[in-house]
Protein backbone atom coordinates (compact mmCIF):
# COMPACT_ATOMS: atom_id res chain seq x y z
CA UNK A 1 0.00 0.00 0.00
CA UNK A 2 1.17 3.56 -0.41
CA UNK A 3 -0.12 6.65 0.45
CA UNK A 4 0.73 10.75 0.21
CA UNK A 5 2.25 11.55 3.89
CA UNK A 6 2.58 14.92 5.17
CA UNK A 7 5.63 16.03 7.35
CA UNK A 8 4.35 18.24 10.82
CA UNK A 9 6.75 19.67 12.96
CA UNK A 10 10.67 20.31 12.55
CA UNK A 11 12.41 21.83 9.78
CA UNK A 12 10.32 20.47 7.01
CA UNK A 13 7.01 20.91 8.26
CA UNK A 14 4.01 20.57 6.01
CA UNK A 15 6.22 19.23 3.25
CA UNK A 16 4.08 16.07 1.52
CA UNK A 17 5.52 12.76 0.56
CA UNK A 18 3.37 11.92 -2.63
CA UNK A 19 3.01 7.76 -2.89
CA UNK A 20 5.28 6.47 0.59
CA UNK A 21 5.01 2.54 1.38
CA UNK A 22 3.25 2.13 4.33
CA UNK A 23 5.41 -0.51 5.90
CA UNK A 24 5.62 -2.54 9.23
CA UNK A 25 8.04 0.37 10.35
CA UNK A 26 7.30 3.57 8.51
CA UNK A 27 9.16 7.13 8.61
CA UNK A 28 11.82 8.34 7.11
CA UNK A 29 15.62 10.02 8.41
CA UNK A 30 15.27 13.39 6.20
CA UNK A 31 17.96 15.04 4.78
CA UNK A 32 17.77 18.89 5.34
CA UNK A 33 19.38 21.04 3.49
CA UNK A 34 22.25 23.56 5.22
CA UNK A 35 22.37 20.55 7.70
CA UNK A 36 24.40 17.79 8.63
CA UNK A 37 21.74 16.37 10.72
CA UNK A 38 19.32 14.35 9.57
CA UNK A 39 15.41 14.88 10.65
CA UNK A 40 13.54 12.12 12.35
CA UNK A 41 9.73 11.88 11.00
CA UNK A 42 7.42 8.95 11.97
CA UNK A 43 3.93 8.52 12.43
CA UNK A 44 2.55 8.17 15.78
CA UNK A 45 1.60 4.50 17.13
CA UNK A 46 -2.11 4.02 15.82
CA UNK A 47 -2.56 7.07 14.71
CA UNK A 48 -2.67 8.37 11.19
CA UNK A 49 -0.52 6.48 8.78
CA UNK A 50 -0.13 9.57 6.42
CA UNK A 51 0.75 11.58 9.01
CA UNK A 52 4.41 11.44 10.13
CA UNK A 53 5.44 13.53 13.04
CA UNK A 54 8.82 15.17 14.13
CA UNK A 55 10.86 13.06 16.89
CA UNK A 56 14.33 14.97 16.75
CA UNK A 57 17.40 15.06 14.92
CA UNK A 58 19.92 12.07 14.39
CA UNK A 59 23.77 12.29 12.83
């Protein structure tokens, strides 16, 4: 299955992910540009697959 997912929170809030596999563990380490970090976006435990919320920074 895939789906569009929107990104809340963090540096790339409301960006949209058009067509992400919804897996057994979803989200995505985001690069962001200027940064050597990498943003952590997931969605939250039974809520909302197509919405993926900051957790932090990793890297």
């Amino acid at each position: 299955m895939e789906m569009d997912v929107t990104l809340y929170g963090g540096p790339l809030d409301g960006m949209v992910l058009p067509a992400q596999p919804i897996t057994s563990d979803p989200g995505a380490y985001m690069v962001v540009p200027g940064s050597v970090a990498r943003a952590v976006y997931e969605p939250t435990l039974g809520g909302d697959p197509a919405v993926w919320r900051y957790r932090g920074d990793i890297g």
